[in-house]
PDB file of N, CA and C in Angstrom:
ATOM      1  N   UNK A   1     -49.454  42.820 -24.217  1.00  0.00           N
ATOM      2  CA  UNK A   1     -48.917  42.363 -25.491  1.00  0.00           C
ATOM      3  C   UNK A   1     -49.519  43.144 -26.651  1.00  0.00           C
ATOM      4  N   UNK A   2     -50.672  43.776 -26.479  1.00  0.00           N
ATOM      5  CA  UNK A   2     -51.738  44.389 -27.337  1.00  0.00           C
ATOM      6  C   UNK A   2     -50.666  45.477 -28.131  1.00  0.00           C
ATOM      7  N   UNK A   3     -50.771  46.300 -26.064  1.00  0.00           N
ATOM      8  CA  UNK A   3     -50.408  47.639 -26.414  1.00  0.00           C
ATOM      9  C   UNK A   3     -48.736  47.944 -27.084  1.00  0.00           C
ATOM     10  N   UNK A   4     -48.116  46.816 -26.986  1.00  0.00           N
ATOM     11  CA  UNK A   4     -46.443  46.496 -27.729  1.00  0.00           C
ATOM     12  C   UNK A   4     -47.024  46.260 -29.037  1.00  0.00           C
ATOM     13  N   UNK A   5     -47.935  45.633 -29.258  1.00  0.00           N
ATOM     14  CA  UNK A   5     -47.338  45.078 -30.854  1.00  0.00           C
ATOM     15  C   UNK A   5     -48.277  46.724 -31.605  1.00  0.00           C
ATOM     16  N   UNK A   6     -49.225  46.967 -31.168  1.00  0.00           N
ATOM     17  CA  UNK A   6     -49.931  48.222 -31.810  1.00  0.00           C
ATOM     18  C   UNK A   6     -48.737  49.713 -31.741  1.00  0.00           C
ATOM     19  N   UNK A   7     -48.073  49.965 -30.901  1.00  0.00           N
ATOM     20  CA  UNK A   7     -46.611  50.616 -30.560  1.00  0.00           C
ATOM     21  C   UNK A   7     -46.277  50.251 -31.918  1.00  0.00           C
ATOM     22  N   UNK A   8     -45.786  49.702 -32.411  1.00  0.00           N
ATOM     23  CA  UNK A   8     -44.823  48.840 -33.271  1.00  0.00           C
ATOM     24  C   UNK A   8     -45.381  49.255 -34.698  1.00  0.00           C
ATOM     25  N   UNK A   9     -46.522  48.747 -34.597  1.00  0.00           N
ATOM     26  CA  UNK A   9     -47.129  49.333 -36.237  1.00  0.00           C
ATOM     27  C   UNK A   9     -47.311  50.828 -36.327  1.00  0.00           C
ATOM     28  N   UNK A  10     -47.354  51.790 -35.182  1.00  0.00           N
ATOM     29  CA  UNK A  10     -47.170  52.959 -35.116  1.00  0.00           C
ATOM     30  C   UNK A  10     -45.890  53.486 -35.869  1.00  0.00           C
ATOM     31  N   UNK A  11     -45.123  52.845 -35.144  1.00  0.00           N
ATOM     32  CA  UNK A  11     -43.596  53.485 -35.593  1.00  0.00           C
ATOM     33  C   UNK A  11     -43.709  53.082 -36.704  1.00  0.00           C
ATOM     34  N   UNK A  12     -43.842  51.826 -37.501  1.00  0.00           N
ATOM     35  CA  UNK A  12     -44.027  51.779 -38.580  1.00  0.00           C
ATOM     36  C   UNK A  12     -44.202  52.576 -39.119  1.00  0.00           C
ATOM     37  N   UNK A  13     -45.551  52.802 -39.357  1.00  0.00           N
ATOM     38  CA  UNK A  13     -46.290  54.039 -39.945  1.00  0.00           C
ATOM     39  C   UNK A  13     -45.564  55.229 -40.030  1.00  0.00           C
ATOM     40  N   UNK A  14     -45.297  55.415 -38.628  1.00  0.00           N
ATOM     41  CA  UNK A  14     -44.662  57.075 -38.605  1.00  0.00           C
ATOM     42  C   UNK A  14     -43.401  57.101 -39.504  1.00  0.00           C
ATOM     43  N   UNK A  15     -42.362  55.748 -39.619  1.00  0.00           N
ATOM     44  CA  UNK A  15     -40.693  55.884 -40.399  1.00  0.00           C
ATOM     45  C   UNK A  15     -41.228  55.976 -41.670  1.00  0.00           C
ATOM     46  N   UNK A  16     -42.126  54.612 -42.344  1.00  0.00           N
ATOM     47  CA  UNK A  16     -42.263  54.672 -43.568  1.00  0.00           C
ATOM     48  C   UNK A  16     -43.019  56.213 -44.857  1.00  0.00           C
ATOM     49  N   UNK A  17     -43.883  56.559 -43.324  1.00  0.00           N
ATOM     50  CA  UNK A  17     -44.646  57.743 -44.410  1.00  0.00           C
ATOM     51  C   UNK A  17     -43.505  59.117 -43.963  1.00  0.00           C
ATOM     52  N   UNK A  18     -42.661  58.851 -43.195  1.00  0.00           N
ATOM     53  CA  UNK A  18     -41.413  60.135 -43.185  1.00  0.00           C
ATOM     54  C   UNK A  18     -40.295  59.626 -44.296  1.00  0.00           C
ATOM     55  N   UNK A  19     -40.661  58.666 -44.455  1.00  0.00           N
ATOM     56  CA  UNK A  19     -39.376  57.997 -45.491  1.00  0.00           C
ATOM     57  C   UNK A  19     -40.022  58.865 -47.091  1.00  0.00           C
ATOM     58  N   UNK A  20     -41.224  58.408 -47.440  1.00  0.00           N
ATOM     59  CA  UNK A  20     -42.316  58.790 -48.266  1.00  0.00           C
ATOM     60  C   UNK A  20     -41.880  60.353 -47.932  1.00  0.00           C
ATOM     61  N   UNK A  21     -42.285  61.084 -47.031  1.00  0.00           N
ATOM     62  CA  UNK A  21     -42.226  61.912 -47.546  1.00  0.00           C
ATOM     63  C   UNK A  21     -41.405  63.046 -48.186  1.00  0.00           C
ATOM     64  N   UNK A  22     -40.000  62.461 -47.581  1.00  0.00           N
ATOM     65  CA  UNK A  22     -38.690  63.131 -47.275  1.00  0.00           C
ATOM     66  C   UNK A  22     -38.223  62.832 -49.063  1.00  0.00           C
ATOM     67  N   UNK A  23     -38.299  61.982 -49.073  1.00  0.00           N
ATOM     68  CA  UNK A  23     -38.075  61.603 -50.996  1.00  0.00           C
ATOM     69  C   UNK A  23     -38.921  62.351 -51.797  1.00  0.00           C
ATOM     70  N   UNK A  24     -40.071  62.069 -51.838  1.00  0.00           N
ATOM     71  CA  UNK A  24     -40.958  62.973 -52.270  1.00  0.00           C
ATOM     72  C   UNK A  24     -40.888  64.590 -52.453  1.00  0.00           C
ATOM     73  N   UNK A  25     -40.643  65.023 -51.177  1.00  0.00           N
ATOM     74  CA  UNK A  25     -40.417  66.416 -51.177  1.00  0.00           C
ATOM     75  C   UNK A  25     -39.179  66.617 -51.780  1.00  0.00           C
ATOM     76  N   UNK A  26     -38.234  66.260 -51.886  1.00  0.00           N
ATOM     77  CA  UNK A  26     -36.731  66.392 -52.312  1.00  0.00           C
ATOM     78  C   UNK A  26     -37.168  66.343 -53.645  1.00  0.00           C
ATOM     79  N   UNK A  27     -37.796  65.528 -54.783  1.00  0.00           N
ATOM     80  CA  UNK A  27     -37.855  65.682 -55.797  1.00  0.00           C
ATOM     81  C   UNK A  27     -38.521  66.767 -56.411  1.00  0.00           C
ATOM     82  N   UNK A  28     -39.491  66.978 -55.886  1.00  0.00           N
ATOM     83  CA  UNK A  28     -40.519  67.823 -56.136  1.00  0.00           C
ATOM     84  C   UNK A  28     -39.890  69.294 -55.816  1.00  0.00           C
ATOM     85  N   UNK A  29     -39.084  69.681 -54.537  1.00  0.00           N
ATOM     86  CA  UNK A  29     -37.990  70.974 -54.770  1.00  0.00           C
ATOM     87  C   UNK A  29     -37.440  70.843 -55.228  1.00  0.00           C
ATOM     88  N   UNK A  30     -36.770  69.540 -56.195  1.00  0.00           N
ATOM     89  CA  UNK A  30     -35.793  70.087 -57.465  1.00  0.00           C
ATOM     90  C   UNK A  30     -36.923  70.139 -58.848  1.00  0.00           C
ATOM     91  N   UNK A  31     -38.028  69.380 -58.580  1.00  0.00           N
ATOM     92  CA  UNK A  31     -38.589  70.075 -59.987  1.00  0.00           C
ATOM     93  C   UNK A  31     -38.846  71.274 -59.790  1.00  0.00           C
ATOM     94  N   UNK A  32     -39.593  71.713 -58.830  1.00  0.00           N
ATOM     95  CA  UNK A  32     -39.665  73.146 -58.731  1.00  0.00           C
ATOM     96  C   UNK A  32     -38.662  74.647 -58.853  1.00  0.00           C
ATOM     97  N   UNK A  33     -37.291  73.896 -58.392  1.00  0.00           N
ATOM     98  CA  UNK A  33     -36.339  75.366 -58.846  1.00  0.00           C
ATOM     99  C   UNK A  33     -35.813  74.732 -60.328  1.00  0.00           C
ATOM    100  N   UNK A  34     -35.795  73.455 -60.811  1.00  0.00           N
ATOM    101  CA  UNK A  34     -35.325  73.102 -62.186  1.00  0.00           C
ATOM    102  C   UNK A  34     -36.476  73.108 -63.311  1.00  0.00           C
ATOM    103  N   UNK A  35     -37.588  73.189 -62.719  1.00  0.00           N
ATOM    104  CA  UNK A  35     -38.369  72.434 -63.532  1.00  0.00           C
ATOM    105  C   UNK A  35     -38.369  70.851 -64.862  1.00  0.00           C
ATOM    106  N   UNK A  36     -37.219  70.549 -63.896  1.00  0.00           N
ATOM    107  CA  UNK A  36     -37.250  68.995 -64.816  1.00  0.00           C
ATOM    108  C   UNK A  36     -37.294  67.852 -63.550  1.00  0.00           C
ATOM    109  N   UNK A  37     -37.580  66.525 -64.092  1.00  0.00           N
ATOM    110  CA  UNK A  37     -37.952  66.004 -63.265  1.00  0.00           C
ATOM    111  C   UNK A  37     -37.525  64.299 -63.729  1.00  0.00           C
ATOM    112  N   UNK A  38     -37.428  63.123 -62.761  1.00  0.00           N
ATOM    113  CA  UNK A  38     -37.397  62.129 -63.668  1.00  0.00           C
ATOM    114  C   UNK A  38     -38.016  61.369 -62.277  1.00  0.00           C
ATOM    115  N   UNK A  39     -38.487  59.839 -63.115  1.00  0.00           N
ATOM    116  CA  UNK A  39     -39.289  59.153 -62.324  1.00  0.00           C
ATOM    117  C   UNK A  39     -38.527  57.701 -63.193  1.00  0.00           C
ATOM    118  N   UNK A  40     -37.588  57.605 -62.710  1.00  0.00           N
ATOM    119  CA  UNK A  40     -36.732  56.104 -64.049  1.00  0.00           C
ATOM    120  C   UNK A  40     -37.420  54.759 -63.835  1.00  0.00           C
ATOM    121  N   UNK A  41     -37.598  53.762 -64.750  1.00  0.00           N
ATOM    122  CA  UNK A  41     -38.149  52.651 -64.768  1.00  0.00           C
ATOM    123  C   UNK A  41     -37.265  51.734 -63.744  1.00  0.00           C
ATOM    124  N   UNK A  42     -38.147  50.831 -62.742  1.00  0.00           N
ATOM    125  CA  UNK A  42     -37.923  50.347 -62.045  1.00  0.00           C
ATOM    126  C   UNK A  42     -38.083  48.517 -62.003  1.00  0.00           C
ATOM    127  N   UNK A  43     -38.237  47.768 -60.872  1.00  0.00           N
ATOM    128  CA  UNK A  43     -38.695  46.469 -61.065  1.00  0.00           C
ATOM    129  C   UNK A  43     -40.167  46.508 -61.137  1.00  0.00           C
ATOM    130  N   UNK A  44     -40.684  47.334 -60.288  1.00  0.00           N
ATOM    131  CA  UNK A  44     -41.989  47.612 -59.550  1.00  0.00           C
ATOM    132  C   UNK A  44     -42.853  48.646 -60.565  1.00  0.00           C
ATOM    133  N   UNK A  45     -41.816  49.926 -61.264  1.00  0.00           N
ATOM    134  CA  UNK A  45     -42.470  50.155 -62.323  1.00  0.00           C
ATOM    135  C   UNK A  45     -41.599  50.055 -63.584  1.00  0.00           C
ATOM    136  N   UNK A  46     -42.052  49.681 -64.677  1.00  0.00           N
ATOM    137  CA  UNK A  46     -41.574  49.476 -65.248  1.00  0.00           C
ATOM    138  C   UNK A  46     -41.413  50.366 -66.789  1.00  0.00           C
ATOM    139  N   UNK A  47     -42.094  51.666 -66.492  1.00  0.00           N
ATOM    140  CA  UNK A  47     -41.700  52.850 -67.027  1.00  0.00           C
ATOM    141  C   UNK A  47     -41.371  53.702 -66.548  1.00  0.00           C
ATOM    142  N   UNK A  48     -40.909  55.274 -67.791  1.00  0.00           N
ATOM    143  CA  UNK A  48     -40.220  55.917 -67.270  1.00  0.00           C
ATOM    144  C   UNK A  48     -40.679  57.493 -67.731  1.00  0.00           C
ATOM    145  N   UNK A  49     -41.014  58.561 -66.334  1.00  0.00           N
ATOM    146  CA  UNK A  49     -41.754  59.352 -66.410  1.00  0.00           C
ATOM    147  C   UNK A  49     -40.443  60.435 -66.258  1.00  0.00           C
ATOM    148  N   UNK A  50     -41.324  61.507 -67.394  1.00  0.00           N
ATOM    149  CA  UNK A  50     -40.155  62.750 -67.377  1.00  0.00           C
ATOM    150  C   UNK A  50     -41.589  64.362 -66.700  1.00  0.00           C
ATOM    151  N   UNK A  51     -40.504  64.888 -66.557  1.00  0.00           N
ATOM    152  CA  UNK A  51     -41.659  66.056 -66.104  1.00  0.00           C
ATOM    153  C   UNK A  51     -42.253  66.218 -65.246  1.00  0.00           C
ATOM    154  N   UNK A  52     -43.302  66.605 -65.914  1.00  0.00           N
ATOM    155  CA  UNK A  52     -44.726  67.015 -64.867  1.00  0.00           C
ATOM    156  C   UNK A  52     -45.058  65.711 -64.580  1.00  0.00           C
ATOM    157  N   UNK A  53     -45.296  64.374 -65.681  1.00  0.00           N
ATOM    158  CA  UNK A  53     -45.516  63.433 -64.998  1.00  0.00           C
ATOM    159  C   UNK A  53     -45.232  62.787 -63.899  1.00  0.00           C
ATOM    160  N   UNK A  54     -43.602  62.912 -63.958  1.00  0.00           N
ATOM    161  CA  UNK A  54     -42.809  62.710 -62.303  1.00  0.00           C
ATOM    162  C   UNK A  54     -43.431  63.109 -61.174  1.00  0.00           C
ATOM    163  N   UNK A  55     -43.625  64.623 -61.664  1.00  0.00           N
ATOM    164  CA  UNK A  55     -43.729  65.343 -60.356  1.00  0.00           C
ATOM    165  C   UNK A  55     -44.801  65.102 -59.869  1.00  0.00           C
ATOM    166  N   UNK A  56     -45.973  64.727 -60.427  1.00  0.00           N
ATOM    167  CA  UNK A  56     -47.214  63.733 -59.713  1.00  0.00           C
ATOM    168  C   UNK A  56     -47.101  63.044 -59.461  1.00  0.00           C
ATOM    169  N   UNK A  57     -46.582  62.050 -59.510  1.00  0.00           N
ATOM    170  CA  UNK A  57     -46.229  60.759 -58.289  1.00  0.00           C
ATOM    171  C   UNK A  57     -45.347  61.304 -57.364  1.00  0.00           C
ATOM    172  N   UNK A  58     -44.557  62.429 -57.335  1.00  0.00           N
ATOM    173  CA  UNK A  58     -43.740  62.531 -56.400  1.00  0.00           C
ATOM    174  C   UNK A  58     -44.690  63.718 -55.253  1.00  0.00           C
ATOM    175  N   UNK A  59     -45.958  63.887 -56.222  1.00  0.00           N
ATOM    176  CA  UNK A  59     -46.834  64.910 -55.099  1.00  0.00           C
ATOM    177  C   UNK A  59     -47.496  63.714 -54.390  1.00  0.00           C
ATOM    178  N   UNK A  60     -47.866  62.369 -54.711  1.00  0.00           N
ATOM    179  CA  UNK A  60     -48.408  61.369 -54.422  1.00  0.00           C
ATOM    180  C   UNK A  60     -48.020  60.761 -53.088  1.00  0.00           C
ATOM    181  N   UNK A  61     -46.564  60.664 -53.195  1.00  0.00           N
ATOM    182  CA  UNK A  61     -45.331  60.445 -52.167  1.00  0.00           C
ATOM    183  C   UNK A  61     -45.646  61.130 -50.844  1.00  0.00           C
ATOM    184  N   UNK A  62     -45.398  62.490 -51.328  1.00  0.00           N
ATOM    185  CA  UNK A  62     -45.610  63.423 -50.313  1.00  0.00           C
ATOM    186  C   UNK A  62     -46.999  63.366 -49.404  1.00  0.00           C
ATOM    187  N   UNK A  63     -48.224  62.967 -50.315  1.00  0.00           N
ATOM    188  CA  UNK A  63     -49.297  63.497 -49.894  1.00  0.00           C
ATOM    189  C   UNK A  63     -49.657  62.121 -48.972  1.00  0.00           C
ATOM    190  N   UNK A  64     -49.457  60.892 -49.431  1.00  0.00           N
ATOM    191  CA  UNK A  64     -49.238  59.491 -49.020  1.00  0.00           C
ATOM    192  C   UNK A  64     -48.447  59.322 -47.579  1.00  0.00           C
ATOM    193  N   UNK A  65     -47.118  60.005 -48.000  1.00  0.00           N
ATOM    194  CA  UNK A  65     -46.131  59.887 -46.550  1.00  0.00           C
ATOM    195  C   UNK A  65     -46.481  61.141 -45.467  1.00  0.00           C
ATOM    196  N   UNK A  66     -47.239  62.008 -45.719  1.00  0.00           N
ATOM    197  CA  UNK A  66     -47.496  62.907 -44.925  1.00  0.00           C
ATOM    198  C   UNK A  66     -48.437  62.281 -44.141  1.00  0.00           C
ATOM    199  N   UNK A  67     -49.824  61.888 -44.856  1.00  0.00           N
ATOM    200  CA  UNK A  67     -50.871  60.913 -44.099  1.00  0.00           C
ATOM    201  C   UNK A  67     -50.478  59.797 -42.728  1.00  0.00           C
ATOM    202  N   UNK A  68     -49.474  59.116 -43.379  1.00  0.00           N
ATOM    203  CA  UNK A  68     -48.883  57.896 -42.722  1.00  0.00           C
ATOM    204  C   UNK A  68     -48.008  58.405 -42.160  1.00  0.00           C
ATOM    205  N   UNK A  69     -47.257  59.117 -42.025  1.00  0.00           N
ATOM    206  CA  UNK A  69     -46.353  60.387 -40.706  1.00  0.00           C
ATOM    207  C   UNK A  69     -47.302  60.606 -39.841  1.00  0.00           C
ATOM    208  N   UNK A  70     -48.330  61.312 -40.291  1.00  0.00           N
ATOM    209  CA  UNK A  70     -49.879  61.979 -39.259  1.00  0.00           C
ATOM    210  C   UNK A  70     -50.146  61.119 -38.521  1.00  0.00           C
ATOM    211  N   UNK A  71     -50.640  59.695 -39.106  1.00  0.00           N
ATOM    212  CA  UNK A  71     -51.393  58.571 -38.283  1.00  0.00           C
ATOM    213  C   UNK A  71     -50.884  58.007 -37.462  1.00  0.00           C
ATOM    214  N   UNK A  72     -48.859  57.627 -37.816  1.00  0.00           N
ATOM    215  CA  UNK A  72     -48.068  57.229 -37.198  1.00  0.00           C
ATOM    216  C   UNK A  72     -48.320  57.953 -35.744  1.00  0.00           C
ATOM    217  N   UNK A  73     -47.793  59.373 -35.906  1.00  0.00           N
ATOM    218  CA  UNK A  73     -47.990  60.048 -35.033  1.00  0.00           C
ATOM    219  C   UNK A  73     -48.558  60.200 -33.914  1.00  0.00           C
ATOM    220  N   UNK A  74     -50.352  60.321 -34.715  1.00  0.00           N
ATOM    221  CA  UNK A  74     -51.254  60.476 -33.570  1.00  0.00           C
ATOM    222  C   UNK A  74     -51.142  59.054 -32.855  1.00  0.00           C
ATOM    223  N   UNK A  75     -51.278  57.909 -33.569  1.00  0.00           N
ATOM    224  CA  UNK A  75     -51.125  56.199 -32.425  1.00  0.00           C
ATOM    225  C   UNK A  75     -50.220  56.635 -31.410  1.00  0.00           C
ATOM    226  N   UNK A  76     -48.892  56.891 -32.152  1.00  0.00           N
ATOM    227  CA  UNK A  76     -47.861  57.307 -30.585  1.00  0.00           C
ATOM    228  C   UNK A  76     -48.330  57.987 -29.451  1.00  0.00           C
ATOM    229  N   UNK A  77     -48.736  59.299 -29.984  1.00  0.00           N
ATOM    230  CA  UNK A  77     -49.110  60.340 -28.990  1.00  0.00           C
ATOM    231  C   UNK A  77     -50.270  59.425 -27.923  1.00  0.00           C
ATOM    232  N   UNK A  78     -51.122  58.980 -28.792  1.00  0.00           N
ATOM    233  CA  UNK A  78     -52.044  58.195 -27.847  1.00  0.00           C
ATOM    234  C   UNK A  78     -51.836  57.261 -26.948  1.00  0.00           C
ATOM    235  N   UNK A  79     -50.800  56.360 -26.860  1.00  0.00           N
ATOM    236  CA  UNK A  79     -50.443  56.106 -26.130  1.00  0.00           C
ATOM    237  C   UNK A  79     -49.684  56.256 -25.023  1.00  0.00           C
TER     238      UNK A  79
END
């Protein structure tokens, strides 16, 4: 039962930080060939970032969902 439910938070890990990172990177190659960027106010945030500011949370994304892709990962492999 261990080794199912620890499986489980793996995949977790591995969809959500590929989810993270796949968004992330997508923004961040359009700031990079546009150099503009937007980060629009949300429920969760509730301002609204233009620019370079964007593009740091969207390096955040990346650097966040890459981690949690990795970890996802290695749990799988380990088992």
């Amino acid at each position: 039962m261990t080794d199912q439910k620890d499986n489980f938070s793996n995949w977790c890990k591995f969809l959500f930080g590929g989810f993270l990172l796949g968004s992330g990177a997508d923004a961040l190659y359009q700031f990079i060939v546009s150099g503009q960027s937007t980060f629009g106010p949300s429920s969760r945030f509730p301002f609204g970032l233009g620019g370079e500011s964007a593009a740091v949370i969207y390096v955040i994304y990346v650097v966040g969902g890459a981690l949690l892709c990795f970890s996802g990962a290695k749990g799988l492999i380990a088992k």
